[in-house]
C-alpha atoms as a PDB file:
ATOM      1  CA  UNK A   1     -23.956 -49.958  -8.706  1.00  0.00           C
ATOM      2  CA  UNK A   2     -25.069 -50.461 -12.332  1.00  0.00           C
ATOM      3  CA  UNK A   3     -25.498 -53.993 -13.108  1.00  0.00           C
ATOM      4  CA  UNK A   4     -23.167 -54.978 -16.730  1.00  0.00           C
ATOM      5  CA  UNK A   5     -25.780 -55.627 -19.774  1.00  0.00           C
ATOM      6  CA  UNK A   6     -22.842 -56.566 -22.351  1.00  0.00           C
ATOM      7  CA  UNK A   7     -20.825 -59.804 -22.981  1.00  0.00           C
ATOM      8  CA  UNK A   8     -18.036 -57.886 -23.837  1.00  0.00           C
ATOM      9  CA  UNK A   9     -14.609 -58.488 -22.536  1.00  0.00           C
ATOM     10  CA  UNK A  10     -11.288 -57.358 -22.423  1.00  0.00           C
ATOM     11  CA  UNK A  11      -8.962 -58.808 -25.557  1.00  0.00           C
ATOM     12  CA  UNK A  12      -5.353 -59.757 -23.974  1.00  0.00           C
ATOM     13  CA  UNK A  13      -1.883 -60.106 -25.963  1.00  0.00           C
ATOM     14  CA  UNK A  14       1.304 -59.003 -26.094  1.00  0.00           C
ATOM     15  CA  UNK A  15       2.722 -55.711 -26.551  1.00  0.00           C
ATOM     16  CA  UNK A  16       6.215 -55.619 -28.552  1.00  0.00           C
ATOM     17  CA  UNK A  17       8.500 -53.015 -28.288  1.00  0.00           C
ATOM     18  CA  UNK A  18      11.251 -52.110 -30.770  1.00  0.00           C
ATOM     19  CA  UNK A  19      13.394 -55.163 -29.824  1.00  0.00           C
ATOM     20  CA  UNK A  20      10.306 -57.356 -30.015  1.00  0.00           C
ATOM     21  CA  UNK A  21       9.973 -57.758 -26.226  1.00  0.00           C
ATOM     22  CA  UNK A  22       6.927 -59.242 -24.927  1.00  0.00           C
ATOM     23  CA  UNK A  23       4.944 -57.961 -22.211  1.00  0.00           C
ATOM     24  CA  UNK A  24       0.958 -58.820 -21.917  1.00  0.00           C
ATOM     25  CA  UNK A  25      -1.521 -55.997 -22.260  1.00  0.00           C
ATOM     26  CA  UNK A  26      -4.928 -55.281 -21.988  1.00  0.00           C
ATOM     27  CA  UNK A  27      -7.510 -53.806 -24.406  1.00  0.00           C
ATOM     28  CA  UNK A  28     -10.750 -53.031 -22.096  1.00  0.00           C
ATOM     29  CA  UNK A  29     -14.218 -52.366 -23.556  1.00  0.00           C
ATOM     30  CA  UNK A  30     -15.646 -49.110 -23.570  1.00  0.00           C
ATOM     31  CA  UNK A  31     -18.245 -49.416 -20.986  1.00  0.00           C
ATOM     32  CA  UNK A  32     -20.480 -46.782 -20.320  1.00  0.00           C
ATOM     33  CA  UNK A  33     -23.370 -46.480 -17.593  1.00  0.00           C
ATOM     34  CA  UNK A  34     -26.674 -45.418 -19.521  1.00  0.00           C
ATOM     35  CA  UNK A  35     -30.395 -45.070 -17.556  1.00  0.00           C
ATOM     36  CA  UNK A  36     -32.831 -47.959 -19.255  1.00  0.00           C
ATOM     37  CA  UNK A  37     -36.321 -48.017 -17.705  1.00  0.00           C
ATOM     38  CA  UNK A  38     -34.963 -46.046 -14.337  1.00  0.00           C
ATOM     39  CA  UNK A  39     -32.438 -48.794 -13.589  1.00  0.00           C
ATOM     40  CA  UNK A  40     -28.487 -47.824 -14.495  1.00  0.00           C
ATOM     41  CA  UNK A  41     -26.668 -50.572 -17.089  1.00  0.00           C
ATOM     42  CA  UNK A  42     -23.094 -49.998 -17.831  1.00  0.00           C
ATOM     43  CA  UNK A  43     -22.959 -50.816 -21.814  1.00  0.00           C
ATOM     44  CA  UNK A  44     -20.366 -50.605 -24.355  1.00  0.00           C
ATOM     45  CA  UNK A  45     -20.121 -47.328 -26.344  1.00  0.00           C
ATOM     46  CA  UNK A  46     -20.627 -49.205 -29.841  1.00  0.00           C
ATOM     47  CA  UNK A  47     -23.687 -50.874 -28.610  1.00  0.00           C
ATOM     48  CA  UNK A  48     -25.240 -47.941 -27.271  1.00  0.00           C
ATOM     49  CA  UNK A  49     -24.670 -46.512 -31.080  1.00  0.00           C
ATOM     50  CA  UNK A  50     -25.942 -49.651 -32.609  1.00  0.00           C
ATOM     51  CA  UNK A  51     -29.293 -48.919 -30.917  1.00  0.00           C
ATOM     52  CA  UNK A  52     -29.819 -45.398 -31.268  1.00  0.00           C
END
């Protein structure tokens, strides 16, 4: 399993609808795995672009 190199996290909150019902939602990281020095890392898409 590919071990998790970011600190990244999911941000939680409500969604509203029309008649401003609340109901919590998530917003998850994207996490992708990527090969560093043979081992596989799961890292977050914008991070992965930050280094290149």
């Amino acid at each position: 399993m590919a071990k998790k190199a970011t600190t990244k996290k999911p941000l939680t909150g409500n969604k509203r609808s029309h008649a401003m019902n609340a109901t919590k939602m998530q917003q998850k990281p994207n996490l992708q795995k990527k090969k560093i020095n043979g081992k596989s890392v799961r890292v977050s898409a914008r991070e992965m672009k930050k280094a290149a």
